[in-house]
Protein backbone atom coordinates (compact mmCIF):
# COMPACT_ATOMS: atom_id res chain seq x y z
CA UNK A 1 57.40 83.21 52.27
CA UNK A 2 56.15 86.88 52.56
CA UNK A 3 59.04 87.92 54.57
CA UNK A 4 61.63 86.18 51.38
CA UNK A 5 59.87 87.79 49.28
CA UNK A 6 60.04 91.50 51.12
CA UNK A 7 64.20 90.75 51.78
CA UNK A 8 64.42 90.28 48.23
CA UNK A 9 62.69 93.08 47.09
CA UNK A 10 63.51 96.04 49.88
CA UNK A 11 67.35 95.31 49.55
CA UNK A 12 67.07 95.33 46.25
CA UNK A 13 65.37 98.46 46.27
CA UNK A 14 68.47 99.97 48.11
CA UNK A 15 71.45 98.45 45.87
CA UNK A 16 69.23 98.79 43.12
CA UNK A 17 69.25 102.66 43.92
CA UNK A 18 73.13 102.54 44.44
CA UNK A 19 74.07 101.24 41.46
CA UNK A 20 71.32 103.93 39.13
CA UNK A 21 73.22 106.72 41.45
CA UNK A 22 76.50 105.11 40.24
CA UNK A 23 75.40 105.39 36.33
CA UNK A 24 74.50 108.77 36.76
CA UNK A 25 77.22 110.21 38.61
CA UNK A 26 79.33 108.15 36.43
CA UNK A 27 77.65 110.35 33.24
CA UNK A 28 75.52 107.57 31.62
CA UNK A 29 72.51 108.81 31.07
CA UNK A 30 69.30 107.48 32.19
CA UNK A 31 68.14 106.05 29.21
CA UNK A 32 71.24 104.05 29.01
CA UNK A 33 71.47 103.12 31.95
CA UNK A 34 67.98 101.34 32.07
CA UNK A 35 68.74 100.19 28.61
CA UNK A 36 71.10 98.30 29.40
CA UNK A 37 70.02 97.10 32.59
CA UNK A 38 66.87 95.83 31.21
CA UNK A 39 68.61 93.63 28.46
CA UNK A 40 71.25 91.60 30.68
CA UNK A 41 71.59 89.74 33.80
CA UNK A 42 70.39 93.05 36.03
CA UNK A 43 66.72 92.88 34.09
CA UNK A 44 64.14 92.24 36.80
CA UNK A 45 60.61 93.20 38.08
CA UNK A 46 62.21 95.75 40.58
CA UNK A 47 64.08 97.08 37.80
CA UNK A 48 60.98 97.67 36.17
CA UNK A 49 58.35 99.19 39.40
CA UNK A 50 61.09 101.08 40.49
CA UNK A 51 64.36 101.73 38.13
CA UNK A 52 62.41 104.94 36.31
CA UNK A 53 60.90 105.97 39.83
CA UNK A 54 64.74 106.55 41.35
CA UNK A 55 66.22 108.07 38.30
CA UNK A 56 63.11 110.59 38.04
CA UNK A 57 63.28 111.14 41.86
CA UNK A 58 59.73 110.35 41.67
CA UNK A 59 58.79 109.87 45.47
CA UNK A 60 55.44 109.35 44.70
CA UNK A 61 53.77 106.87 47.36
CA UNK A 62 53.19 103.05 46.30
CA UNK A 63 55.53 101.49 48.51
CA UNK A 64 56.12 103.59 51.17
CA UNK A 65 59.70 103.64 53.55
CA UNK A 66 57.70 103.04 56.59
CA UNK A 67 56.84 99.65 55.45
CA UNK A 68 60.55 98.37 54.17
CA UNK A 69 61.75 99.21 58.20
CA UNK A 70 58.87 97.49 59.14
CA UNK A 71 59.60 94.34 56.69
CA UNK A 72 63.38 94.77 56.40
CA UNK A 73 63.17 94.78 60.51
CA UNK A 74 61.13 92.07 60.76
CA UNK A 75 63.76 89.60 58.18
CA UNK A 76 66.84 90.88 60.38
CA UNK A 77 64.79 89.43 63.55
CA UNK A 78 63.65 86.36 62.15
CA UNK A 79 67.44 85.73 60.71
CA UNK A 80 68.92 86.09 63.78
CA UNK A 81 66.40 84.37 66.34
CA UNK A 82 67.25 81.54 63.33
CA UNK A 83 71.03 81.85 64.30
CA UNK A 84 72.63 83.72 61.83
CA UNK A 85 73.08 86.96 60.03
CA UNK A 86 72.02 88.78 57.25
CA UNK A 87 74.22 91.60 56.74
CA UNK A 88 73.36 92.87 53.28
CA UNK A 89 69.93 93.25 54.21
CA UNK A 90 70.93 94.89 57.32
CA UNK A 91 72.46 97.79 55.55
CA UNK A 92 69.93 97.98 53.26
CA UNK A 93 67.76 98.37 56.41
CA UNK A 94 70.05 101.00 57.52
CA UNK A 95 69.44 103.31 54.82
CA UNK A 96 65.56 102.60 55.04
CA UNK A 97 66.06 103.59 58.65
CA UNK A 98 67.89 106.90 57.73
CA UNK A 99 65.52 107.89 54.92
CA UNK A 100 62.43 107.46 57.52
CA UNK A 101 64.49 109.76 60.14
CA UNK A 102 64.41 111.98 57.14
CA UNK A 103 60.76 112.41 57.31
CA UNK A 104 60.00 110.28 54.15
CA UNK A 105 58.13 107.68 55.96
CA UNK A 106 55.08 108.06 53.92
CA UNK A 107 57.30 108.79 50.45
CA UNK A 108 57.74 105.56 47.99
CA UNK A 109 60.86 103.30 48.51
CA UNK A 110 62.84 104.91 45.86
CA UNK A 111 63.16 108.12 47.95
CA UNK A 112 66.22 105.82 49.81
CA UNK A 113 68.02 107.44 46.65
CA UNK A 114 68.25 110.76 48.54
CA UNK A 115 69.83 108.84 51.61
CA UNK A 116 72.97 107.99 49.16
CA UNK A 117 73.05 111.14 48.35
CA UNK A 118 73.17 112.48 51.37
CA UNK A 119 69.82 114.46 51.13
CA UNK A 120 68.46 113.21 54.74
């Protein structure tokens, strides 16, 4: 169940982070945009440990990067030694991946922010 619970989470870490870098570059500002995100159908837990984190660029360690390619790897293994794929989670591990070739392996989850924009 751990390793449900991690997919869920990490890749939604990642398309969590593309869709705050959306609202921004879009010109919503962040207030808005977790406004509204936390009063409809995107409010959610992750939205709440780690929607403030990404928009503030706040890299400060609680989940680090090292440990979403570690778990993200690990549900991409299990998946396919189970006969099938999981491609979403794939490229969220993919952008995990990048931000730890960055150097951020130690930096909190949200620094994957930095990957979409092409900081790493």
């Amino acid at each position: 169940m751990k390793l449900v619970t991690n997919l869920i989470v990490n890749a939604g870490v990642a398309l969590l982070s593309e869709g705050l870098l959306l609202g921004e570059r879009s010109g919503l500002s962040k207030k808005l945009i977790m406004e509204c995100l936390g009063s409809n159908a995107a409010a959610s837990h992750i939205l709440e440990l780690k929607g403030e984190k990404i928009l503030d660029r706040d890299f400060s360690p609680h989940a680090s990067v090292g440990i979403y390619v570690k778990d993200l790897g690990l549900c991409v293994d299990l998946a396919r030694d189970l006969g099938f794929d999981i491609p979403m989670t794939a490229a969220g591990l993919k952008m995990f991946q990048r931000a730890e070739a960055a150097g951020w392996k130690e930096d909190d989850c949200a620094r994957v922010i930095e990957v979409y924009e092409n900081k790493d």
